[in-house]
N, C-alpha and C. Protein backbone atom coordinates (compact mmCIF):
# COMPACT_ATOMS: atom_id res chain seq x y z
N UNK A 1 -20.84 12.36 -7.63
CA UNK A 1 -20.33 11.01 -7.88
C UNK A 1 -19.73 10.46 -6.59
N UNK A 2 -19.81 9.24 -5.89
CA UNK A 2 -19.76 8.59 -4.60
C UNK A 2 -18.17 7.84 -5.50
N UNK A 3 -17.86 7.82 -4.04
CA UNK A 3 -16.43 6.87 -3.91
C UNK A 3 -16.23 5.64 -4.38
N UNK A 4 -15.58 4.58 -4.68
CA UNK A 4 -16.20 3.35 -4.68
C UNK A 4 -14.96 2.69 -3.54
N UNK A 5 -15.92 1.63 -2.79
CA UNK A 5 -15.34 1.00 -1.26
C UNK A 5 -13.44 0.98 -1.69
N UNK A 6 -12.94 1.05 -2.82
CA UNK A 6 -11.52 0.67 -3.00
C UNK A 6 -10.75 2.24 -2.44
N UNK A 7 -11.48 3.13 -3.02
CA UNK A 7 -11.34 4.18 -3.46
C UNK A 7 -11.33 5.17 -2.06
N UNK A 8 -12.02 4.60 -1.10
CA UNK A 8 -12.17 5.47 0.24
C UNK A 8 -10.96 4.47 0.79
N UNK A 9 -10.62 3.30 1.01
CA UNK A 9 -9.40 2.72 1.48
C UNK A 9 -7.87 3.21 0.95
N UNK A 10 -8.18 3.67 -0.21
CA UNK A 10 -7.06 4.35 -0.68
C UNK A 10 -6.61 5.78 0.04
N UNK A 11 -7.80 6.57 0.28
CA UNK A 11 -7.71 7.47 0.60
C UNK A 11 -7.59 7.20 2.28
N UNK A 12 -8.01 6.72 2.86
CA UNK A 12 -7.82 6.39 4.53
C UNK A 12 -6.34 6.30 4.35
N UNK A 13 -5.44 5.39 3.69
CA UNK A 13 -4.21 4.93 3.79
C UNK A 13 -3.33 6.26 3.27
N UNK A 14 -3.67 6.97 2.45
CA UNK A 14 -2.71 8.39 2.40
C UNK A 14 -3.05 9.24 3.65
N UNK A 15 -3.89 9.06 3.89
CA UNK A 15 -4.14 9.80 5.25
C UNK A 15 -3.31 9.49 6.24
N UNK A 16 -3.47 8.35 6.51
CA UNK A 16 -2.29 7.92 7.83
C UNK A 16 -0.89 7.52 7.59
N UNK A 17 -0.30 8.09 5.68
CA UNK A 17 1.25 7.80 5.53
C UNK A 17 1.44 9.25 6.01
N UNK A 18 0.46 10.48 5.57
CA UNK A 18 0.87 11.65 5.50
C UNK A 18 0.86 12.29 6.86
N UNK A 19 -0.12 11.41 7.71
CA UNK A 19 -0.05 11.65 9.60
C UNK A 19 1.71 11.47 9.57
N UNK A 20 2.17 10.52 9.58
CA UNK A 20 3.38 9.50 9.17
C UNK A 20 4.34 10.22 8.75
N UNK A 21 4.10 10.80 8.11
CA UNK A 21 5.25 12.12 7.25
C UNK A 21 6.22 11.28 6.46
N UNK A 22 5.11 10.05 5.71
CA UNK A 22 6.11 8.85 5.44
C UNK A 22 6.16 9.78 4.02
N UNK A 23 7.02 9.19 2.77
CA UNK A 23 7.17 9.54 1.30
C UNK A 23 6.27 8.96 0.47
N UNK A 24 5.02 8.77 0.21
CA UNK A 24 4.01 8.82 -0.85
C UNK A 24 3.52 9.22 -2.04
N UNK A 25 3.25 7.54 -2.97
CA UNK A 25 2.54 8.13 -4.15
C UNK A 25 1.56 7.18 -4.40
N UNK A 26 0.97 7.27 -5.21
CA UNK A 26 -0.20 6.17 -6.08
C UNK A 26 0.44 5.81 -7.37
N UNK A 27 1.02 4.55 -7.76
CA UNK A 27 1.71 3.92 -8.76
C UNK A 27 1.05 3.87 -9.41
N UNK A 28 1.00 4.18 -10.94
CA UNK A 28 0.46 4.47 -12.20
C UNK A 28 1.06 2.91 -13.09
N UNK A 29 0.02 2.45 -13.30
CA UNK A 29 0.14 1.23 -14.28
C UNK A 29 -0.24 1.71 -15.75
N UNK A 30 -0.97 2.62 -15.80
CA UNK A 30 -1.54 2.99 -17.75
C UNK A 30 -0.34 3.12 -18.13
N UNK A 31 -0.47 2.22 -19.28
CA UNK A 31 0.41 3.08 -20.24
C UNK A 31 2.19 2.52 -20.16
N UNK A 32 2.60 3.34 -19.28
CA UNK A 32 4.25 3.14 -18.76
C UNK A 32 4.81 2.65 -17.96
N UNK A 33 3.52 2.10 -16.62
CA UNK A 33 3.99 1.48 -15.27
C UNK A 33 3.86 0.01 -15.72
N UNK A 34 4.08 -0.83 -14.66
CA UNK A 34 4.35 -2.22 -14.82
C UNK A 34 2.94 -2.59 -13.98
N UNK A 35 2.48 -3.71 -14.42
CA UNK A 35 1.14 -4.41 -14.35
C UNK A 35 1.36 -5.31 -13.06
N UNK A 36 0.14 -5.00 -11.88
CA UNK A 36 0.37 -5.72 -10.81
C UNK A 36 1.24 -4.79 -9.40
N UNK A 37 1.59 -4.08 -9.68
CA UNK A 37 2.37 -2.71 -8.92
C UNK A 37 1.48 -2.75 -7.86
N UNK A 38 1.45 -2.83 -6.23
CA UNK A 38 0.59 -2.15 -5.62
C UNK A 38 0.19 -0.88 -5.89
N UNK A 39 -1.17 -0.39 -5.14
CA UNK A 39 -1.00 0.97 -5.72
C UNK A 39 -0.65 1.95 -5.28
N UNK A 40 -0.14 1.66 -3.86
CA UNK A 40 0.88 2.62 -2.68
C UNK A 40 2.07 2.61 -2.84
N UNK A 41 2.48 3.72 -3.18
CA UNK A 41 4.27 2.98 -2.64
C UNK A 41 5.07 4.54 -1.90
N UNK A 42 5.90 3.90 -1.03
CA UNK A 42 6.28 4.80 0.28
C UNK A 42 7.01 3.89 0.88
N UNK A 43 7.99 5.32 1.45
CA UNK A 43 9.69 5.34 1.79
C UNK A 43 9.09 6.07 3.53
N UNK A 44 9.49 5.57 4.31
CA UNK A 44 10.04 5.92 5.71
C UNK A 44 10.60 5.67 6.22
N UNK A 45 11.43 6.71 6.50
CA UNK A 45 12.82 6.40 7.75
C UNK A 45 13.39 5.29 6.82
N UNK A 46 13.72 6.01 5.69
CA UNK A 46 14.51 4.57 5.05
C UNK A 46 14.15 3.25 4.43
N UNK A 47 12.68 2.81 5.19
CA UNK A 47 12.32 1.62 4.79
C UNK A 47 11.33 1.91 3.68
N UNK A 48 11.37 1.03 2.81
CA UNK A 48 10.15 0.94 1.33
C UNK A 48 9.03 -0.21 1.73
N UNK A 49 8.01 0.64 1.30
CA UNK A 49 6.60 0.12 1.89
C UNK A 49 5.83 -0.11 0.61
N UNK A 50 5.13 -0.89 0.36
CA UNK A 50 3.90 -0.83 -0.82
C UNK A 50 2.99 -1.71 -0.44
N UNK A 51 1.93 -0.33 -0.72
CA UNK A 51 0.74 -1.04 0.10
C UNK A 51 -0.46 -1.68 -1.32
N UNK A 52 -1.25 -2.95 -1.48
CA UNK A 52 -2.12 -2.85 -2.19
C UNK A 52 -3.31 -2.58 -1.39
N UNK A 53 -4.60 -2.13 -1.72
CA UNK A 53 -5.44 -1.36 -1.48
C UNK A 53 -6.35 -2.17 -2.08
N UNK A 54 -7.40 -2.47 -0.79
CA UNK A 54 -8.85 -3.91 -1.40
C UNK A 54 -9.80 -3.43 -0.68
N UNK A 55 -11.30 -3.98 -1.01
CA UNK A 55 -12.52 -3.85 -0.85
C UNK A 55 -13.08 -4.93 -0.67
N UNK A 56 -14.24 -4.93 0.39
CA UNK A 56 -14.99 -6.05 0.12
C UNK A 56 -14.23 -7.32 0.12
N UNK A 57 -14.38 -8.45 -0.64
CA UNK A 57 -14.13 -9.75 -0.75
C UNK A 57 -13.18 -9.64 -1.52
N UNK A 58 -12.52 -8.23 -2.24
CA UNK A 58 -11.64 -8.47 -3.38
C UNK A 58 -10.44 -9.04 -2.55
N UNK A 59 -9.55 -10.19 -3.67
CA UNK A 59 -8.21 -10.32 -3.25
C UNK A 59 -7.31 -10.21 -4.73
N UNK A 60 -6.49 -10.14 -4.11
CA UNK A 60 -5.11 -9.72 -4.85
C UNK A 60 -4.86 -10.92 -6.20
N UNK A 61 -5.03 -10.45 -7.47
CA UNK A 61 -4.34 -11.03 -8.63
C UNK A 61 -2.80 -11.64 -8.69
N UNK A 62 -2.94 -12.59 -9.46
CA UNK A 62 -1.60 -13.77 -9.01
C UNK A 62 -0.48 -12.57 -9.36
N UNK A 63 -0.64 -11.50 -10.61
CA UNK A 63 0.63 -10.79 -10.81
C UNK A 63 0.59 -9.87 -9.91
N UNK A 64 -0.44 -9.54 -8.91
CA UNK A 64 -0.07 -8.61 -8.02
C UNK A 64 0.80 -9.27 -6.66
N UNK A 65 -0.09 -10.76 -6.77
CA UNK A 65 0.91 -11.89 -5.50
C UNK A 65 2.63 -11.97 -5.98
N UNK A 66 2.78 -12.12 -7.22
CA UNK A 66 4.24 -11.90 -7.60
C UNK A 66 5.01 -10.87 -7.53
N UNK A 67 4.41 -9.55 -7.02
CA UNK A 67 5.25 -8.14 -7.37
C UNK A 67 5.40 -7.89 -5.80
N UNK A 68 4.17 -8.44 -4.84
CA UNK A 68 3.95 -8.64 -3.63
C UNK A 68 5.56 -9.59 -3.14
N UNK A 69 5.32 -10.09 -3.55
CA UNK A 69 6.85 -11.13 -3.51
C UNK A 69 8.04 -10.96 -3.76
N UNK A 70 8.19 -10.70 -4.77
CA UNK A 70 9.50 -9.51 -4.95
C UNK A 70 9.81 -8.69 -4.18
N UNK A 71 8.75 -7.83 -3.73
CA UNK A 71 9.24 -6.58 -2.88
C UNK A 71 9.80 -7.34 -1.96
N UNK A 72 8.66 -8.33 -1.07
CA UNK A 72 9.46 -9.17 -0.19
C UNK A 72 11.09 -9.46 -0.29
N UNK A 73 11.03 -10.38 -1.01
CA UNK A 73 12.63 -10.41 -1.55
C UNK A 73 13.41 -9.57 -2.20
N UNK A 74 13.17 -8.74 -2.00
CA UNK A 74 13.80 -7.51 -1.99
C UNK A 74 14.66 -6.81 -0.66
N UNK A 75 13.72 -7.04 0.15
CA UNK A 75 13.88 -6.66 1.25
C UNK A 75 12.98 -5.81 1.78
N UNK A 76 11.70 -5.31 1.11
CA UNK A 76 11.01 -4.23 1.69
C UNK A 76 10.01 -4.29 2.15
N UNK A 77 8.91 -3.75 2.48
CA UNK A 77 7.65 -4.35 3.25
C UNK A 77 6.50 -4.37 1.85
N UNK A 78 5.38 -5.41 2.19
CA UNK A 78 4.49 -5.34 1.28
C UNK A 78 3.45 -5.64 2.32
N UNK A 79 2.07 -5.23 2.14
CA UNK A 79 1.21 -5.41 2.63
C UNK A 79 -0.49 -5.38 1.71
N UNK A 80 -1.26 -5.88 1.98
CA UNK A 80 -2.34 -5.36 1.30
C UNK A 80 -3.65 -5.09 3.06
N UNK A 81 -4.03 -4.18 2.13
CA UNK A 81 -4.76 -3.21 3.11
C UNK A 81 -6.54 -3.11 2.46
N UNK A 82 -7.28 -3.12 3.61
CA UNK A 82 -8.68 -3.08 3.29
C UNK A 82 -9.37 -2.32 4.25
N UNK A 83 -10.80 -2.28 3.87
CA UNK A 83 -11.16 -1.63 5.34
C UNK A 83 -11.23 -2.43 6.82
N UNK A 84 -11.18 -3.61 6.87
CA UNK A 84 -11.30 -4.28 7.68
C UNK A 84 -9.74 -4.56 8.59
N UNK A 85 -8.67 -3.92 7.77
CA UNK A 85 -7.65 -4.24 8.70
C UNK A 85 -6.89 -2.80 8.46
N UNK A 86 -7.44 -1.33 8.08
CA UNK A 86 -6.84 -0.32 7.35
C UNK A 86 -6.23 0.15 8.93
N UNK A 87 -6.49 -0.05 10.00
CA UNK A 87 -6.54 0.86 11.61
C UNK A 87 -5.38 0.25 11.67
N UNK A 88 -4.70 -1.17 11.22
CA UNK A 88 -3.60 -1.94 11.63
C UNK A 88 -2.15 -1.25 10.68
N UNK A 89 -2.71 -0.19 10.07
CA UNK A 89 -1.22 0.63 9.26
C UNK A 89 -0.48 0.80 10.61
N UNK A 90 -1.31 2.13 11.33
CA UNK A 90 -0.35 3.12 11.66
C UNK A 90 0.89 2.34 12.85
N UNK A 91 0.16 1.20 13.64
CA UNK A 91 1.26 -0.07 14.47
C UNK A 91 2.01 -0.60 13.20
N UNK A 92 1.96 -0.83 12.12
CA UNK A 92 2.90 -1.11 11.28
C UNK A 92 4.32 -0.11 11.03
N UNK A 93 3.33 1.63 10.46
CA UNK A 93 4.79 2.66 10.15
C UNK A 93 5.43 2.90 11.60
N UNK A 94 4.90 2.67 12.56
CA UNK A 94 5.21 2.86 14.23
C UNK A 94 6.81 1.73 14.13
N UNK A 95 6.58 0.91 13.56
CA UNK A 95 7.93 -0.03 13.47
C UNK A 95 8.94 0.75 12.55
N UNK A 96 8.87 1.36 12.12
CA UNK A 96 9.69 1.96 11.07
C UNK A 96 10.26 3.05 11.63
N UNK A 97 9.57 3.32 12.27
CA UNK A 97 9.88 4.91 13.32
C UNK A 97 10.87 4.60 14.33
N UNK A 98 10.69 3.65 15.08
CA UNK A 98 11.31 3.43 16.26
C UNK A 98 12.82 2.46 16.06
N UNK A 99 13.26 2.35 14.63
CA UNK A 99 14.45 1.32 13.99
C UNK A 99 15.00 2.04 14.36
C-alpha cells in the first residue's frame, strides 16, 4: 500500500522535529479530539508549534483557519506545511533554538 502525497509530508515533518529533538505528536481528532486541530503539535525550547500538513492544491478548512488563529493568539506558532515549502521547517525550529 503507497503513501498518499499528505501522508509522506507528514512524515518528512516528524523527521525534521525529531532531527530538532523538538516534543512531538500527531493530534487525534476521532472521537475525543477537537475538529480542525492541526495535525502536528510540538513544544521546543519552550515554544508551542502546530504544524498543519497539505498536499497538492489542498488548503486549509475555515475550522482549521480558526484553530490556526487561536494558536496565533495565543501566542504560539502555527504554520501549515506542504511539500513545496516542507525544507522551510528546519530555518523556522532554528529560531526557537537560538531564543
Amino acid at each position: 500500500m503507497s503513501m498518499t502525497p499528505e501522508k509522506k509530508v507528514k512524515k518528512k515533518v516528524m523527521k525534521i522535529l525529531k532531527e530538532h529533538r523538538a516534543y512531538s505528536f500527531y493530534a487525534s481528532t476521532g472521537g475525543y479530539g477537537n475538529s480542525g486541530v492541526p495535525d502536528i503539535i510540538c513544544c521546543l525550547n519552550g515554544h508551542f508549534l502546530a504544524i498543519e500538513c497539505k498536499a497538492g492544491k489542498n488548503t486549509t478548512t475555515t475550522l482549521q483557519d480558526i484553530n490556526i488563529e487561536a494558536i496565533r493568539q495565543a501566542g504560539g506558532t502555527a504554520c501549515v506545511i506542504n511539500e513545496d515549502n516542507v525544507e522551510t521547517l528546519p530555518s523556522l525550529l532554528n529560531k526557537f533554538t537560538s531564543i
